[in-house]
C-alpha atoms as a PDB file:
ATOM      1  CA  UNK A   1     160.575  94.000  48.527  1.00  0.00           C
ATOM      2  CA  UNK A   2     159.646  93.515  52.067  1.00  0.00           C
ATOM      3  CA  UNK A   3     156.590  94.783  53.583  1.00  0.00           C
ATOM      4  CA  UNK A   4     157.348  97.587  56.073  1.00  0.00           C
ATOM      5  CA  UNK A   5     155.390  96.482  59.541  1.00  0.00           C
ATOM      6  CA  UNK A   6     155.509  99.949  60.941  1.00  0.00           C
ATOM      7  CA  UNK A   7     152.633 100.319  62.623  1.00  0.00           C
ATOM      8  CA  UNK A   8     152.552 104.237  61.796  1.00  0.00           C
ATOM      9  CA  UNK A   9     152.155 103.322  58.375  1.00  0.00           C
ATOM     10  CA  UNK A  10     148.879 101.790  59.072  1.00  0.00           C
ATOM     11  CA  UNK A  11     147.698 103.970  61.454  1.00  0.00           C
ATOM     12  CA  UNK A  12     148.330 107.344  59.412  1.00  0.00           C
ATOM     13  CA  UNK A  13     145.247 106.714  57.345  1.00  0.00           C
ATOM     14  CA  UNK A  14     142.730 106.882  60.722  1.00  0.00           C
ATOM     15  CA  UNK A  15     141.722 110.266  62.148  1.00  0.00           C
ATOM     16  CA  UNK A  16     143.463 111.806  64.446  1.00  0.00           C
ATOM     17  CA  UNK A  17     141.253 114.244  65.992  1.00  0.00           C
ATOM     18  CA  UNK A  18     137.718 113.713  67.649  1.00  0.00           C
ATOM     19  CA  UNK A  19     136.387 115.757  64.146  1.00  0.00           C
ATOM     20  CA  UNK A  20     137.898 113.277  62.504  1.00  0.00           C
ATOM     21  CA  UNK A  21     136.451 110.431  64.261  1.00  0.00           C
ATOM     22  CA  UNK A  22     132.856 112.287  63.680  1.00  0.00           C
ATOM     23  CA  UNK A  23     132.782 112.800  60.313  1.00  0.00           C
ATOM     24  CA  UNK A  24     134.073 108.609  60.032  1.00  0.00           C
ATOM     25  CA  UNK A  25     130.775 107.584  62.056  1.00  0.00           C
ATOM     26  CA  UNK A  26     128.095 110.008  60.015  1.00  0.00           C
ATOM     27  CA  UNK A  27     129.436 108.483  56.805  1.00  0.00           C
ATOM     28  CA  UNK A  28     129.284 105.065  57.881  1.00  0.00           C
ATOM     29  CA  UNK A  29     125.441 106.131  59.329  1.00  0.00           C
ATOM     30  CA  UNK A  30     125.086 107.815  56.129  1.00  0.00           C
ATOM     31  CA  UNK A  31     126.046 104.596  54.373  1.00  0.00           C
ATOM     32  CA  UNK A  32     123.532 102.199  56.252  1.00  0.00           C
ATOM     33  CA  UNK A  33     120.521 105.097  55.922  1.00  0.00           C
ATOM     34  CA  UNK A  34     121.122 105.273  52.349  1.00  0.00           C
ATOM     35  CA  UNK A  35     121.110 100.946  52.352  1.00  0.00           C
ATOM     36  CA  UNK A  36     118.043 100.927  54.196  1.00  0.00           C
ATOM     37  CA  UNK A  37     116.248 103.309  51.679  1.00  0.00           C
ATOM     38  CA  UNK A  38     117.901 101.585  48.658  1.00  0.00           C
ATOM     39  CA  UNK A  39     116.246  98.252  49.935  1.00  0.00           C
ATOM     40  CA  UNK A  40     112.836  99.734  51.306  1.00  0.00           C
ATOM     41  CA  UNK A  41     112.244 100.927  47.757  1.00  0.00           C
ATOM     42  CA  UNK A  42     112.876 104.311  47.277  1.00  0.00           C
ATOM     43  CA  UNK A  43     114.530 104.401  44.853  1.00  0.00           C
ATOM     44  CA  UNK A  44     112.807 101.532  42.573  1.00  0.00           C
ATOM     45  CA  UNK A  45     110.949 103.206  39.434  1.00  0.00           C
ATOM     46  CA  UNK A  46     107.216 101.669  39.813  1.00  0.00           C
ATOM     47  CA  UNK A  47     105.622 101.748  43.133  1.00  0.00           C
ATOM     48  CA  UNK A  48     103.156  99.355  42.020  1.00  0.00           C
ATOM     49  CA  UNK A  49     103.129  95.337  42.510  1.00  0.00           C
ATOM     50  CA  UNK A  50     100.558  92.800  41.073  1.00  0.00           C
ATOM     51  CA  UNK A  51      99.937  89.378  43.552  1.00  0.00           C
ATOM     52  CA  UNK A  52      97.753  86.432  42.866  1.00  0.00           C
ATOM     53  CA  UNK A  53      97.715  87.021  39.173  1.00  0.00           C
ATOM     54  CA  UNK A  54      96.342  84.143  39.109  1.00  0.00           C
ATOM     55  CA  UNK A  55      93.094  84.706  40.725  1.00  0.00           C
ATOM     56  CA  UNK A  56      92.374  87.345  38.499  1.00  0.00           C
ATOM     57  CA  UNK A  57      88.618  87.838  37.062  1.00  0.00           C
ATOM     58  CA  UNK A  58      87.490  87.598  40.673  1.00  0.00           C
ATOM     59  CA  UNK A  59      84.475  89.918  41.927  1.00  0.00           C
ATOM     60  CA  UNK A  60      86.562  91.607  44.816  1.00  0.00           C
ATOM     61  CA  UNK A  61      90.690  92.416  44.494  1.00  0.00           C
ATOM     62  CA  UNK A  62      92.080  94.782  47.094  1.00  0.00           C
ATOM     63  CA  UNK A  63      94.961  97.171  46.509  1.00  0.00           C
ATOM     64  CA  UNK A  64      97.446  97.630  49.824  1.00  0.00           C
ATOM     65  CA  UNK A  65      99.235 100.683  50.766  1.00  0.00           C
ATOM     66  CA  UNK A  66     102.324 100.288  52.402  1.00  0.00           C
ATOM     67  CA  UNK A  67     104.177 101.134  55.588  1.00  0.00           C
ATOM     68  CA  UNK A  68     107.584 103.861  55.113  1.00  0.00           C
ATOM     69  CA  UNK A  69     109.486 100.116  54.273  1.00  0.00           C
ATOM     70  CA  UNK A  70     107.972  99.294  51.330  1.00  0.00           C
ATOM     71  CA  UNK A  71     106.438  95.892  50.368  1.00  0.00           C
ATOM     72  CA  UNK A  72     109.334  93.783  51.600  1.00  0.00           C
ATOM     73  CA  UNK A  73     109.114  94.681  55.148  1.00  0.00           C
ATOM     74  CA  UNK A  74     107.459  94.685  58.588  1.00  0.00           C
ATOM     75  CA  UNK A  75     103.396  93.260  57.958  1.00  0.00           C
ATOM     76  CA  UNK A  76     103.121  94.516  54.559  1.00  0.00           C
ATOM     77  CA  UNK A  77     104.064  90.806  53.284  1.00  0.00           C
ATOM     78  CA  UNK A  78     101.794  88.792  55.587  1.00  0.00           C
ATOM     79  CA  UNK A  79      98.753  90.870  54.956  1.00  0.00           C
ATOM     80  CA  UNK A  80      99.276  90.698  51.139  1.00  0.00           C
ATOM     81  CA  UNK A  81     100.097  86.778  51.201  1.00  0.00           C
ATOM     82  CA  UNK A  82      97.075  86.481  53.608  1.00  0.00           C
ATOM     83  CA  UNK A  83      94.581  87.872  51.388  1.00  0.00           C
ATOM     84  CA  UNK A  84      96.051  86.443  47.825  1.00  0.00           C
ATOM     85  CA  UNK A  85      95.777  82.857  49.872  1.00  0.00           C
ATOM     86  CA  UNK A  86      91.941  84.219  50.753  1.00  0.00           C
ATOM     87  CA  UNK A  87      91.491  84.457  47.099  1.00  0.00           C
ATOM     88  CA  UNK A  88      91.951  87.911  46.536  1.00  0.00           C
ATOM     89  CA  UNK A  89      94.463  89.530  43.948  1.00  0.00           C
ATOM     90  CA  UNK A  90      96.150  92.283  46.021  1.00  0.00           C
ATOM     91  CA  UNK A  91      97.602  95.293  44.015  1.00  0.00           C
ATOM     92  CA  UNK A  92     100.777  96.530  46.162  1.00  0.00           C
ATOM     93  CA  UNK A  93     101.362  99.828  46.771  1.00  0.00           C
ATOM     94  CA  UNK A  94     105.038 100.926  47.959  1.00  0.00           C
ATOM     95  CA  UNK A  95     105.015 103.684  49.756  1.00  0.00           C
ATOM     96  CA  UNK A  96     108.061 104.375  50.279  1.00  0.00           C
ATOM     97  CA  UNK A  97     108.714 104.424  46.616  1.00  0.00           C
ATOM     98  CA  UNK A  98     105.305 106.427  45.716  1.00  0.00           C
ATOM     99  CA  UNK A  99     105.983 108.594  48.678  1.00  0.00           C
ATOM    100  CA  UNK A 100     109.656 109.394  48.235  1.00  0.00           C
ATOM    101  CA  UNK A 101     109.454 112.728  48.236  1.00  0.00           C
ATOM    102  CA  UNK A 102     106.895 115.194  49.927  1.00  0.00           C
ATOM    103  CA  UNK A 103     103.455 114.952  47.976  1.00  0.00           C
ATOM    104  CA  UNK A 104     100.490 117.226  48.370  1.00  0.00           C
ATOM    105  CA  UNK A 105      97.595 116.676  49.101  1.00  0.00           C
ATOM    106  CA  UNK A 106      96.446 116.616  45.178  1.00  0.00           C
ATOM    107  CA  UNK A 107      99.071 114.204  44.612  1.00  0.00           C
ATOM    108  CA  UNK A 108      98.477 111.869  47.156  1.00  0.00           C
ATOM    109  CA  UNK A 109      94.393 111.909  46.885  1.00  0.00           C
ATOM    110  CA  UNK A 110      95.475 111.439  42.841  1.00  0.00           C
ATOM    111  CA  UNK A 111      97.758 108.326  44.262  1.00  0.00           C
ATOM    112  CA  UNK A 112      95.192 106.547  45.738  1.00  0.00           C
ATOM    113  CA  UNK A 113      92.233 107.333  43.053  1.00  0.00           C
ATOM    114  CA  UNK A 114      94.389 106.254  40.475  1.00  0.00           C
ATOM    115  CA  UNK A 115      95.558 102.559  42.405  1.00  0.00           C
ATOM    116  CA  UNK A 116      91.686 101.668  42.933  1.00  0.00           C
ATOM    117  CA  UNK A 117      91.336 102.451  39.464  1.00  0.00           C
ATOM    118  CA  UNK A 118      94.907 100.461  38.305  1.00  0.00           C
ATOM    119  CA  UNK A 119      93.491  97.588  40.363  1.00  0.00           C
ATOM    120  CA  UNK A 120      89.967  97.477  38.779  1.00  0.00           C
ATOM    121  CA  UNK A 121      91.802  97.558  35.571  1.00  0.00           C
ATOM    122  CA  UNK A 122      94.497  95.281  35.827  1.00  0.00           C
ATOM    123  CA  UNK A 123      92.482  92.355  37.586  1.00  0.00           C
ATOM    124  CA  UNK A 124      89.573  92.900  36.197  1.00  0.00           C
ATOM    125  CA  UNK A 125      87.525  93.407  39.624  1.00  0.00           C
ATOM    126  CA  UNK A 126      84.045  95.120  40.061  1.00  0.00           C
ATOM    127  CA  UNK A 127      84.763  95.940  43.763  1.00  0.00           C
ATOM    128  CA  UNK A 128      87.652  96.439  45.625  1.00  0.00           C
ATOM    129  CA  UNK A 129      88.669  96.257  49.466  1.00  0.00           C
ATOM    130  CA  UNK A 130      91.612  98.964  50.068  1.00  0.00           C
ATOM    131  CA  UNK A 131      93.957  98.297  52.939  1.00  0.00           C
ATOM    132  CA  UNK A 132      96.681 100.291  54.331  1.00  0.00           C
ATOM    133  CA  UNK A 133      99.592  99.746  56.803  1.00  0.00           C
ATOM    134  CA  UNK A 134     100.856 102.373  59.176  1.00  0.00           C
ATOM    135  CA  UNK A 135     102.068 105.283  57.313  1.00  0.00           C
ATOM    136  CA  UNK A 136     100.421 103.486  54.182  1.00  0.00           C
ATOM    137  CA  UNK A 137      97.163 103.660  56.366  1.00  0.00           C
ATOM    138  CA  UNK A 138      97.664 107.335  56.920  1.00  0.00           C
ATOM    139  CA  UNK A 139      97.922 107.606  53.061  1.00  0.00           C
ATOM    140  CA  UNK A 140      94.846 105.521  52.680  1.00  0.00           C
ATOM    141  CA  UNK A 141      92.119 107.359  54.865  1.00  0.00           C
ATOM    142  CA  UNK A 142      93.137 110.710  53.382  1.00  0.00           C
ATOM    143  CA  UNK A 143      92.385 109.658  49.494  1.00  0.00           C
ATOM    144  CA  UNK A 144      89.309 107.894  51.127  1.00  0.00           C
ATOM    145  CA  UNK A 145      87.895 111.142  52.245  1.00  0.00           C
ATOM    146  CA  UNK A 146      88.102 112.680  48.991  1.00  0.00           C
ATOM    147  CA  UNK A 147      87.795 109.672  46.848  1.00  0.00           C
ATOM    148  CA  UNK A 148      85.587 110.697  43.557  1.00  0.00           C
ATOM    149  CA  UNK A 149      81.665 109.984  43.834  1.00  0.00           C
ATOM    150  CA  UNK A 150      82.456 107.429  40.894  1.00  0.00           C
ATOM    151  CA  UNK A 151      84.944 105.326  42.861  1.00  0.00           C
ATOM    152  CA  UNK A 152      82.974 105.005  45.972  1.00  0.00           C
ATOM    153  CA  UNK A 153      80.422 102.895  44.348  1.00  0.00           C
ATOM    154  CA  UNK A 154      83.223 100.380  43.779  1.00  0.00           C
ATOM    155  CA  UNK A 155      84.608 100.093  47.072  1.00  0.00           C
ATOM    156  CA  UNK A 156      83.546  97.068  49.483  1.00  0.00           C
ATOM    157  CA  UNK A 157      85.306  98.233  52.475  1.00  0.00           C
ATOM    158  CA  UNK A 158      88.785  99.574  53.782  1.00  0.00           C
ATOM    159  CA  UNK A 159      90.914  98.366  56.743  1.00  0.00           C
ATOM    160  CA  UNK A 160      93.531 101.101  58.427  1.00  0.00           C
ATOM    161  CA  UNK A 161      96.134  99.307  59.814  1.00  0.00           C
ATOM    162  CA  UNK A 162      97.963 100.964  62.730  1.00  0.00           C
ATOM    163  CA  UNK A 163      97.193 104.354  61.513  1.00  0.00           C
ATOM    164  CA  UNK A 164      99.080 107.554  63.213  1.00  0.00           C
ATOM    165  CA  UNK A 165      96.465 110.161  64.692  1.00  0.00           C
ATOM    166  CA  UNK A 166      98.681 112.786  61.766  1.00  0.00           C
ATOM    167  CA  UNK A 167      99.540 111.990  58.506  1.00  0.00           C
ATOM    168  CA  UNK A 168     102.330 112.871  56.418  1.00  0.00           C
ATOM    169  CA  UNK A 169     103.222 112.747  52.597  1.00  0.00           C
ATOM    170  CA  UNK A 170     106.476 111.682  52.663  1.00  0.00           C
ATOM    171  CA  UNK A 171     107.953 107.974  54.094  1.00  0.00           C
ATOM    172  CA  UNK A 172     110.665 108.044  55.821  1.00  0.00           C
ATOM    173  CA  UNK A 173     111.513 105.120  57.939  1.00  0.00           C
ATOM    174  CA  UNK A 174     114.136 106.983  60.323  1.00  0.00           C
ATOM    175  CA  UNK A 175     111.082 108.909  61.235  1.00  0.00           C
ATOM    176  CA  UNK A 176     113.397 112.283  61.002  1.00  0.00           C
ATOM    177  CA  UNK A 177     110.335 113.707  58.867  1.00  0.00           C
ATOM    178  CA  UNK A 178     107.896 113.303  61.045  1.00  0.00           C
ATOM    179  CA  UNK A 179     108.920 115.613  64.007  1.00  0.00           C
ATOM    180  CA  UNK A 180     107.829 118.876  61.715  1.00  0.00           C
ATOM    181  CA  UNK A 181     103.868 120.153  61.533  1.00  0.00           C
ATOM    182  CA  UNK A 182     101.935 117.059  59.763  1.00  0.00           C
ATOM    183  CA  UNK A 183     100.446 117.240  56.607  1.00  0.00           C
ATOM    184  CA  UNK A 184      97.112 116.454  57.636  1.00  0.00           C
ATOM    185  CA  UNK A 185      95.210 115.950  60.990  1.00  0.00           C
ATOM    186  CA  UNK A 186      92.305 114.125  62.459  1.00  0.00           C
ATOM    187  CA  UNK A 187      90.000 116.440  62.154  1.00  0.00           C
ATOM    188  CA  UNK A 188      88.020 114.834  58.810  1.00  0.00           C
ATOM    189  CA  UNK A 189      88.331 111.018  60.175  1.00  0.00           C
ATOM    190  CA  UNK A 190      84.644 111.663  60.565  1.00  0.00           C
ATOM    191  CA  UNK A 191      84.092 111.493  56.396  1.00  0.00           C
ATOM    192  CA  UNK A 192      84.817 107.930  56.553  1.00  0.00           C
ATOM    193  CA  UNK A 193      81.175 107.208  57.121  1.00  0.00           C
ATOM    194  CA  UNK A 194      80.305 106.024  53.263  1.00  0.00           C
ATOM    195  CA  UNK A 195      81.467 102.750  53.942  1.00  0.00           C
ATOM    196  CA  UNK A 196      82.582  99.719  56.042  1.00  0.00           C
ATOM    197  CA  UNK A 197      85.209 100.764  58.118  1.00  0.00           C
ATOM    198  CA  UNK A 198      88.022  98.822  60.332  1.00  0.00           C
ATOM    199  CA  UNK A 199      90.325 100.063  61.989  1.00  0.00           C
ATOM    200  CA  UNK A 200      93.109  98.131  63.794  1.00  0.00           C
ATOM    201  CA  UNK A 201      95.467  99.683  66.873  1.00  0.00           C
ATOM    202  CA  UNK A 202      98.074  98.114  69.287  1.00  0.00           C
ATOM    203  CA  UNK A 203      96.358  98.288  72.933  1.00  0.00           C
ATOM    204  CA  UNK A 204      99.198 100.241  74.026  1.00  0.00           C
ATOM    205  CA  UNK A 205      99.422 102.532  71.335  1.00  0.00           C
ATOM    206  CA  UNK A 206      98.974 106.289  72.256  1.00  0.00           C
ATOM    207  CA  UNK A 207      99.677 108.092  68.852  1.00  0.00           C
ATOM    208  CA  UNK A 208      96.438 106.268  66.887  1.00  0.00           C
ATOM    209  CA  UNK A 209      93.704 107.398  64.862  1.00  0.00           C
ATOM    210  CA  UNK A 210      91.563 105.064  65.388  1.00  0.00           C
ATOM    211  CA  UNK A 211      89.471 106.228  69.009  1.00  0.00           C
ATOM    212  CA  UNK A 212      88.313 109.391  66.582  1.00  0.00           C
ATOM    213  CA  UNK A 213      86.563 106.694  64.177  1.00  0.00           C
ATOM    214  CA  UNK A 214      83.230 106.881  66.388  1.00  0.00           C
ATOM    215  CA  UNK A 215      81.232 106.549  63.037  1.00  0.00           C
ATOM    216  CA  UNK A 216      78.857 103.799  63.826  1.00  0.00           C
ATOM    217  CA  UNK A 217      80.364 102.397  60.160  1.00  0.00           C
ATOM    218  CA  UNK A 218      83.747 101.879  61.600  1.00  0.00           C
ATOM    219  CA  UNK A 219      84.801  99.311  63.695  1.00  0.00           C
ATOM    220  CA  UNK A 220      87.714  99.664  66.803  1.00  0.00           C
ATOM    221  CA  UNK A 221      89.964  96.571  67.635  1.00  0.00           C
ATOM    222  CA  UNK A 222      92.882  96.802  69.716  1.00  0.00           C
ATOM    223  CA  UNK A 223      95.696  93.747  69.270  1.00  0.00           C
ATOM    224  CA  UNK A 224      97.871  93.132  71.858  1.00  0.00           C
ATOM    225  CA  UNK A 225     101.413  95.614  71.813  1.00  0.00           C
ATOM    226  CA  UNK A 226     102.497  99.002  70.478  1.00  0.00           C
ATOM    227  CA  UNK A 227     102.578  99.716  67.124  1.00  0.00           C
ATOM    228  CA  UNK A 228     104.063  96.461  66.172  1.00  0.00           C
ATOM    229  CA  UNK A 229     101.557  94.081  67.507  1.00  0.00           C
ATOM    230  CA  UNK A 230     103.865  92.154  68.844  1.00  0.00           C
ATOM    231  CA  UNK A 231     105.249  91.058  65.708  1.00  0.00           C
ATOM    232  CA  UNK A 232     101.872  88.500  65.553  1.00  0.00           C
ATOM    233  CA  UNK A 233     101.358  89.094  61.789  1.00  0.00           C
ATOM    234  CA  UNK A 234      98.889  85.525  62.068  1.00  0.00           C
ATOM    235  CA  UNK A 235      96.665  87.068  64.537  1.00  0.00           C
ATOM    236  CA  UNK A 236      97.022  90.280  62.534  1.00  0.00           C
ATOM    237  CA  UNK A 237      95.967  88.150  58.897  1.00  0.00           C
ATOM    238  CA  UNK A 238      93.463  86.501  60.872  1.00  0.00           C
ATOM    239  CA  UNK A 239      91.657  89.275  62.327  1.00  0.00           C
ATOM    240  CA  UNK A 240      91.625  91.256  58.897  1.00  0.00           C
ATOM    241  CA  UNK A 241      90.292  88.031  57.417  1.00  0.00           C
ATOM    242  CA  UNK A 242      87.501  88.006  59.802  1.00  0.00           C
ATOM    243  CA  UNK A 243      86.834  91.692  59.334  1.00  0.00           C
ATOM    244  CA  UNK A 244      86.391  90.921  55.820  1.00  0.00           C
ATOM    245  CA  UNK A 245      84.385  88.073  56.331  1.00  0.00           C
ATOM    246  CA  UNK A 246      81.191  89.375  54.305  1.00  0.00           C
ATOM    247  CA  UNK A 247      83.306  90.055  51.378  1.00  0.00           C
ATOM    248  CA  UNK A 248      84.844  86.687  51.237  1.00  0.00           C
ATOM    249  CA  UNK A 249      81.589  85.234  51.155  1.00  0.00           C
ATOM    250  CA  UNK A 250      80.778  86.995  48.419  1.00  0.00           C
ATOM    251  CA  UNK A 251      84.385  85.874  47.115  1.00  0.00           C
ATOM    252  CA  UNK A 252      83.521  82.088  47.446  1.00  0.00           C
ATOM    253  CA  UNK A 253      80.515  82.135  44.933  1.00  0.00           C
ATOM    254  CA  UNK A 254      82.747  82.951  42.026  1.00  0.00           C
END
């Protein structure tokens, strides 16, 4: 039986109104959004990832908090490989995974209590250096500020990387979530003075939290570019690395 080549029969199946046209492109953008949060993470089951196993039983281990893309994205990767190359186990957190739906702020103080204590536990670490990335670094200064007397004790020092001046308790990478009234403000950046503090910024950035961190614990440095610096995830490793220098000292003797 031969094939008809109509080209009506073909072109019966598109829309035929500007509606239908519509409702086509949100479901393909529907399609790609729900991609994009498939691979960032959201919906994997344990937020939690263990690097450098193999360096485990040293002094210091640090535990990471994410940007809204997860572990597999953006700096998160470099700044985990740099450190586990330092010789430091890293204990990822995904974000967008532990932060896929809205937390409060219980939950998300509990979050971050609870990863120091996973990472003391699971590399067997006395002290530990907790990072953050972006809206992970959002995530990390507000469970700093309430962090329980007995955890402070075991904390070496924390690094914000490109922290917001707001925080939120939910990742979203198409940043629809963030437009509404933020789940926390600036306002207790000052109860970061119980330990070392650095925090890093793009020069160019505007929406940062870091020019409130006048603590004479905390340090400022601005990398060149926006919230992206540039892409330069060596000069970002590096400049952690150095920030971190007197812990890696400390690291070397072991």
């Amino acid at each position: 039986m031969a094939q008809s080549t109509n080209p009506r029969s073909s072109a019966r199946w598109l829309p035929r109104t500007g509606l239908g046209w519509l409702c086509v492109v949100l479901a393909m953008a529907g399609a790609v959004l729900l991609g994009l949060y498939a691979v960032a993470g959201f919906f994997d089951r344990d937020p939690v990832h263990l690097f450098g196993a193999g360096t485990r039983g040293k002094p210091v281990a640090a535990v990471f908090f994410s940007g809204d893309m997860g572990l597999r994205f953006g700096m998160g990767p470099y700044i985990s490989d740099g450190l586990v190359k330092a010789g430091i186990p890293v204990l990822g957190v995904s974000s967008s995974t532990a932060f896929a739906s809205r937390r409060t702020r219980a939950e998300t103080d509990a979050i971050v209590a609870n990863a120091i204590r996973q990472t003391l536990r699971q590399t067997g670490a006395s002290r530990i250096v907790v990072l953050g990335q972006s809206f992970g670094a959002d995530i990390v200064r507000v469970g700093l500020a309430d962090l329980p007397q007995d955890l402070r004790g075991r904390v070496a020092a924390a690094v914000l990387v490109v922290p917001g001046a707001t925080a939120y308790f939910r990742a979203d990478p198409s940043g629809l979530s963030y437009r509404g009234t933020p789940d926390a403000d600036g306002s207790e950046a000052s109860r970061l003075d119980w330990l070392p503090l650095t925090c890093i910024q793009g020069v160019t950035e505007t929406d940062t939290l870091c020019p409130a961190l006048t603590m004479t614990n905390a340090r400022r440095i601005a990398l060149p570019g926006g919230h992206f610096l540039r892409n330069d995830h060596r000069l970002l490793v590096q400049t952690i690395l150095r920030e971190l220098g007197p812990v890696l000292k400390f690291q070397e003797r072991f």
